[in-house]
C-alpha atoms as a PDB file:
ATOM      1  CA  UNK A   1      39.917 -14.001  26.482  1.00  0.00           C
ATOM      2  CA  UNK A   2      42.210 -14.880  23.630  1.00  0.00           C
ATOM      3  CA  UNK A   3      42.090 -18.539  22.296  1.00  0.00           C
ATOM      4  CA  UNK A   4      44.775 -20.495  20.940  1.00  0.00           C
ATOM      5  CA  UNK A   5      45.322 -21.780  17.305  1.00  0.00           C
ATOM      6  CA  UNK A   6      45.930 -24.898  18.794  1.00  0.00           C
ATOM      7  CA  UNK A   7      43.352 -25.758  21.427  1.00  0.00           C
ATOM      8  CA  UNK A   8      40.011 -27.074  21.242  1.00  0.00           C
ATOM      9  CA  UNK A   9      37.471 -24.522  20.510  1.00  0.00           C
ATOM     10  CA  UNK A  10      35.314 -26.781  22.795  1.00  0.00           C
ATOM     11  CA  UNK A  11      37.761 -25.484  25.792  1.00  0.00           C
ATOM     12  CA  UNK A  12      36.386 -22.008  25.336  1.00  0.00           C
ATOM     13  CA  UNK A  13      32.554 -23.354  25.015  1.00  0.00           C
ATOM     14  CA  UNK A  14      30.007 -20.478  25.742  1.00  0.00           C
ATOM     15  CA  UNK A  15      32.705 -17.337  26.136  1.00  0.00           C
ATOM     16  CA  UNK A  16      33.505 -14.921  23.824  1.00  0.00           C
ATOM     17  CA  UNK A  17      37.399 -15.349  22.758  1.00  0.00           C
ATOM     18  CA  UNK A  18      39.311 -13.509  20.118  1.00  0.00           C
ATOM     19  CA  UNK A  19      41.878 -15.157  18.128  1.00  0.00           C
ATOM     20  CA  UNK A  20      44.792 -14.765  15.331  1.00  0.00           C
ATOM     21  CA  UNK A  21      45.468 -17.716  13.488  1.00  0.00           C
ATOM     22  CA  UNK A  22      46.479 -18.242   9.816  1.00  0.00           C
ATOM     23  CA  UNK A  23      43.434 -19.753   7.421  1.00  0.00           C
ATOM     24  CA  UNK A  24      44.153 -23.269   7.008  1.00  0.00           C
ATOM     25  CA  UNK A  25      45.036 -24.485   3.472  1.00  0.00           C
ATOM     26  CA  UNK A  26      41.891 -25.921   2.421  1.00  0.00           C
ATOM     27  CA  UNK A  27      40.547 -22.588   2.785  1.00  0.00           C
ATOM     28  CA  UNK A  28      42.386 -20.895   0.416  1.00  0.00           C
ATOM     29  CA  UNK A  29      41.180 -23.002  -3.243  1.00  0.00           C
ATOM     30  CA  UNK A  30      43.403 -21.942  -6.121  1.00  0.00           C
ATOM     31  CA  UNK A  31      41.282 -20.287  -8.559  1.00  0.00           C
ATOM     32  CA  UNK A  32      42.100 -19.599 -12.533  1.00  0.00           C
ATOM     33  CA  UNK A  33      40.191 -18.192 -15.357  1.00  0.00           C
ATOM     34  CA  UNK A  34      38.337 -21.865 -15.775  1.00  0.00           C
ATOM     35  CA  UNK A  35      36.846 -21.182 -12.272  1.00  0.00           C
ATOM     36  CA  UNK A  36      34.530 -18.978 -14.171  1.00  0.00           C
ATOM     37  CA  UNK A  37      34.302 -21.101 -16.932  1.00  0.00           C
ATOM     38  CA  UNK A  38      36.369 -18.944 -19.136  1.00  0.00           C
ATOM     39  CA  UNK A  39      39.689 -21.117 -21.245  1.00  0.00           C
ATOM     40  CA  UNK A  40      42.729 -18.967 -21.393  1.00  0.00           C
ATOM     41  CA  UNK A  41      46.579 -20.603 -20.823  1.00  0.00           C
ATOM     42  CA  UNK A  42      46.681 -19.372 -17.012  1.00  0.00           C
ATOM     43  CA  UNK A  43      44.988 -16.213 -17.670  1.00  0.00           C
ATOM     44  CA  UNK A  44      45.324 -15.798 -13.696  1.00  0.00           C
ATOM     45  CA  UNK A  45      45.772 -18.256 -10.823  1.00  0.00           C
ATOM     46  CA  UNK A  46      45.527 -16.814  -7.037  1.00  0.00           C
ATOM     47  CA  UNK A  47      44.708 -18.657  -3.509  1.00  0.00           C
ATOM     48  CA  UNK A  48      41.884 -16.521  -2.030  1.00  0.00           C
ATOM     49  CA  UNK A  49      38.907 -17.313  -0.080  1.00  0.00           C
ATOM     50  CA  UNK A  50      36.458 -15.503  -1.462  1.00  0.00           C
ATOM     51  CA  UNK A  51      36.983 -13.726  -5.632  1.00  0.00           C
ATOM     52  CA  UNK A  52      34.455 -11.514  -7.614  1.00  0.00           C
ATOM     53  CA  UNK A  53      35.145 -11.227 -11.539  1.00  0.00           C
ATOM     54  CA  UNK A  54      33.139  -8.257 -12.340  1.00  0.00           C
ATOM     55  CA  UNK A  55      31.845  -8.489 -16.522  1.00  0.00           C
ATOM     56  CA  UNK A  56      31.257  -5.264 -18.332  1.00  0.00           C
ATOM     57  CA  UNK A  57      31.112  -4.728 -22.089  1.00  0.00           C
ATOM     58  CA  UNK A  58      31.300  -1.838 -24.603  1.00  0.00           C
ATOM     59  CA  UNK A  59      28.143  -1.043 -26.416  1.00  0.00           C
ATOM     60  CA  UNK A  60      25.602   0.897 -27.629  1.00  0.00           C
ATOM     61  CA  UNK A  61      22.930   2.761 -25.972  1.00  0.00           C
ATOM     62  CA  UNK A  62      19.832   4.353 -26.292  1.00  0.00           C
ATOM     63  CA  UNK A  63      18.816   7.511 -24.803  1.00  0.00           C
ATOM     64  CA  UNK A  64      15.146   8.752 -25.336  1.00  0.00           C
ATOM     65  CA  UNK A  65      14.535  12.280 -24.860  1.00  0.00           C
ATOM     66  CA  UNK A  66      10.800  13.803 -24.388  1.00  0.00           C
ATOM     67  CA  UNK A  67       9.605  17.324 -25.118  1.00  0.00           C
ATOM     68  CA  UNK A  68       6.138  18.189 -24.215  1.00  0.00           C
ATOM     69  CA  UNK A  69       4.820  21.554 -26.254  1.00  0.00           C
ATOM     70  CA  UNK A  70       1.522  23.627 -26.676  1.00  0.00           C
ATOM     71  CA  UNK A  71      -0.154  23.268 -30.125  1.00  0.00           C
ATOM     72  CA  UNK A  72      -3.376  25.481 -29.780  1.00  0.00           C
ATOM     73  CA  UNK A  73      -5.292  23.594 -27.510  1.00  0.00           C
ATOM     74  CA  UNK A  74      -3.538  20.536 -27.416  1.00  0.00           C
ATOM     75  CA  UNK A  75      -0.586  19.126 -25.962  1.00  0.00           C
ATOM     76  CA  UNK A  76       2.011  17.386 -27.980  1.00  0.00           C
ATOM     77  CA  UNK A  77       5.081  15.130 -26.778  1.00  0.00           C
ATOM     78  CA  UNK A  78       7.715  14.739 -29.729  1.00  0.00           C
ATOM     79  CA  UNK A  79      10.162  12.321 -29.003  1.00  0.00           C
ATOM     80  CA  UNK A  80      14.169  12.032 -30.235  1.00  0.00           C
ATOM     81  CA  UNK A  81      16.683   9.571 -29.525  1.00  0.00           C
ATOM     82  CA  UNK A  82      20.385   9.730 -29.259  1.00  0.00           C
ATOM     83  CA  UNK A  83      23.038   6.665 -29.067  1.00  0.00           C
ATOM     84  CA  UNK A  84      26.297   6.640 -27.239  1.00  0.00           C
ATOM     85  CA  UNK A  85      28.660   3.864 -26.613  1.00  0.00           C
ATOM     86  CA  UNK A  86      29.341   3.189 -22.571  1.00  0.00           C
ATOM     87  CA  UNK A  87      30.832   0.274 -20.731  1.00  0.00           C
ATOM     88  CA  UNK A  88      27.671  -1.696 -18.977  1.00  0.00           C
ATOM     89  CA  UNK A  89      27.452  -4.894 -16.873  1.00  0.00           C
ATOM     90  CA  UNK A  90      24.364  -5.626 -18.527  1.00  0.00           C
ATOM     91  CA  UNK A  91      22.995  -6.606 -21.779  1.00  0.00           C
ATOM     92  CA  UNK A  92      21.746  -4.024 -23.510  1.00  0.00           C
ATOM     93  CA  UNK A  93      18.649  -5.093 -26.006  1.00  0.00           C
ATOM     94  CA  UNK A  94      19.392  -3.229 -29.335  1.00  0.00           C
ATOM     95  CA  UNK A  95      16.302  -5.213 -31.270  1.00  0.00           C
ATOM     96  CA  UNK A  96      13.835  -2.186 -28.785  1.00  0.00           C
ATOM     97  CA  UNK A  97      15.983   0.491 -30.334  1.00  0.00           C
ATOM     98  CA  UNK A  98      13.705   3.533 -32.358  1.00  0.00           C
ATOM     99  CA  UNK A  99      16.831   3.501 -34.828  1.00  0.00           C
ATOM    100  CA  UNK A 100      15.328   0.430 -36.957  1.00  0.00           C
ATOM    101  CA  UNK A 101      12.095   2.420 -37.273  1.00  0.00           C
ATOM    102  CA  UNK A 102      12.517   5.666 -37.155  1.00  0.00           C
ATOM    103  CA  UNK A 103      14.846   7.425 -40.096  1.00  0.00           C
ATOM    104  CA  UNK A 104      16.048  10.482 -37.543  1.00  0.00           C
ATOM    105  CA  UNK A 105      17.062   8.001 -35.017  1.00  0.00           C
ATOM    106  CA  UNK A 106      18.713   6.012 -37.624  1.00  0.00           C
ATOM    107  CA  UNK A 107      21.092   8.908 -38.805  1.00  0.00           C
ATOM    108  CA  UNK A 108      21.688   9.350 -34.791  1.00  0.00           C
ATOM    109  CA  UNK A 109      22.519   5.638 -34.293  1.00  0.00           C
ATOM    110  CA  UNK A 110      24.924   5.750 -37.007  1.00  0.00           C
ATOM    111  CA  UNK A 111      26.687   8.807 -35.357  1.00  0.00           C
ATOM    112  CA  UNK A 112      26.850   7.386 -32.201  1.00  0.00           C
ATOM    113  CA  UNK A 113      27.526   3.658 -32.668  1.00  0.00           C
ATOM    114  CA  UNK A 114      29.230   3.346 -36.035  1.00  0.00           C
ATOM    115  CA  UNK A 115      27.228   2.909 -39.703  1.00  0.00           C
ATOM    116  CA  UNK A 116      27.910  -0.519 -40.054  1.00  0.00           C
ATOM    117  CA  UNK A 117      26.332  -1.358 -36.402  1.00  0.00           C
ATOM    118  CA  UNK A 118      24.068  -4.343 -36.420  1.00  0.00           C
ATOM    119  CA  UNK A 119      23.632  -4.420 -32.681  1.00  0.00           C
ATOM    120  CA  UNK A 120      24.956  -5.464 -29.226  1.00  0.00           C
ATOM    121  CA  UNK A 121      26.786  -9.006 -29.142  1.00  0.00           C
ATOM    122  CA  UNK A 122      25.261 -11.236 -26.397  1.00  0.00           C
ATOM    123  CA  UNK A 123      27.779 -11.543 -23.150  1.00  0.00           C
ATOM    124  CA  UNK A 124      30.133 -14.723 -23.451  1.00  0.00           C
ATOM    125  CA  UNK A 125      30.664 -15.017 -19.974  1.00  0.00           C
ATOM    126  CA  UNK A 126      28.642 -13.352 -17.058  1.00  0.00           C
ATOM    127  CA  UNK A 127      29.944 -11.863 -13.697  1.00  0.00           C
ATOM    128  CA  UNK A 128      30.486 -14.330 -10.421  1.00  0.00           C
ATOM    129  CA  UNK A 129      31.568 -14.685  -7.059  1.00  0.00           C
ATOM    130  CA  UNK A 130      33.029 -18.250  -5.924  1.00  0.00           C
ATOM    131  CA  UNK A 131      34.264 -18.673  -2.273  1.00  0.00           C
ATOM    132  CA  UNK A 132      35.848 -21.776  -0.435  1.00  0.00           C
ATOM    133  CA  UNK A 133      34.067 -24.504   0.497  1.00  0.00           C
ATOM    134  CA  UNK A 134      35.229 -23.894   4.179  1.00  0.00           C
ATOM    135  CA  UNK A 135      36.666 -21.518   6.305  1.00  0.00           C
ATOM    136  CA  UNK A 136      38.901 -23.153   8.981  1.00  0.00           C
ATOM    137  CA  UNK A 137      40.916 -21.129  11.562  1.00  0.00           C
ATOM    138  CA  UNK A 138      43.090 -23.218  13.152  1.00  0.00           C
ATOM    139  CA  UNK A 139      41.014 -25.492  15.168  1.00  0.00           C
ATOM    140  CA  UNK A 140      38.049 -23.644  14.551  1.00  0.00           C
ATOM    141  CA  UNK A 141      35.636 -24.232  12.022  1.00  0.00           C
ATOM    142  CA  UNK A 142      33.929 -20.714  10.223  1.00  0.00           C
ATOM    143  CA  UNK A 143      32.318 -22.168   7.367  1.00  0.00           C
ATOM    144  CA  UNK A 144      28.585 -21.334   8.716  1.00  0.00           C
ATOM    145  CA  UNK A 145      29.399 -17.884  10.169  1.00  0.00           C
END
């Protein structure tokens, strides 16, 4: 049975119906660059019900690499570390990295990241997803689907 925009959705009580009807305004929040807490002179501004801002940063990162060798009778793991810059949405804790301790690891850092790197900067702003308060079809009321 198709419903209309217009009717009661108490008309159609305990059927299954299908309907078209435009979202109503109040479902459709404008949302801007302050939504997420980020200050920017209209950065972006959109209507949408539901929006995702997806946070990655540039930085360095560690990459441990294990070789396990026979030495007489015993078994010896030697360990070497290489660092690469790549675009993550997570922090990535340079204060754990080998390069502050170990001199090898050090001269690898310093190929990979840049001499003069001090470490990763902390994330200013962090990924969301914000969606209207309601969803309202019409006569019909979607928030809790």
């Amino acid at each position: 049975q198709t419903a209309k925009c217009d009717t009661s959705p108490g008309s159609y009580s305990g059927s299954l119906v299908h309907f078209s009807c435009p979202l109503n305004a109040e479902s459709l929040p404008k949302w801007t660059a302050e939504s997420f807490g980020v200050s920017g002179d209209q950065l972006f501004s959109t209507n949408a019900v539901k929006i995702a801002q997806r946070v990655e940063m540039y930085q360095c990162v560690e990459d441990v690499h294990t070789k396990t060798f026979k030495q007489g009778d015993r078994t010896v793991e030697e360990k070497s570390y290489t660092y690469h810059k790549e675009w993550r949405a997570t922090w990535v804790d340079t204060a754990r990295f080998k390069a502050w301790e170990v001199d090898a690891a050090r001269r690898s850092l310093d190929n990979g990241c840049g001499v003069n790197f001090k470490g990763n900067p902390s994330f200013s702003i962090e990924s969301n997803t914000l969606q209207a308060a309601t969803l309202a079809v019409g006569q019909y009321d979607l928030t809790r689907f």
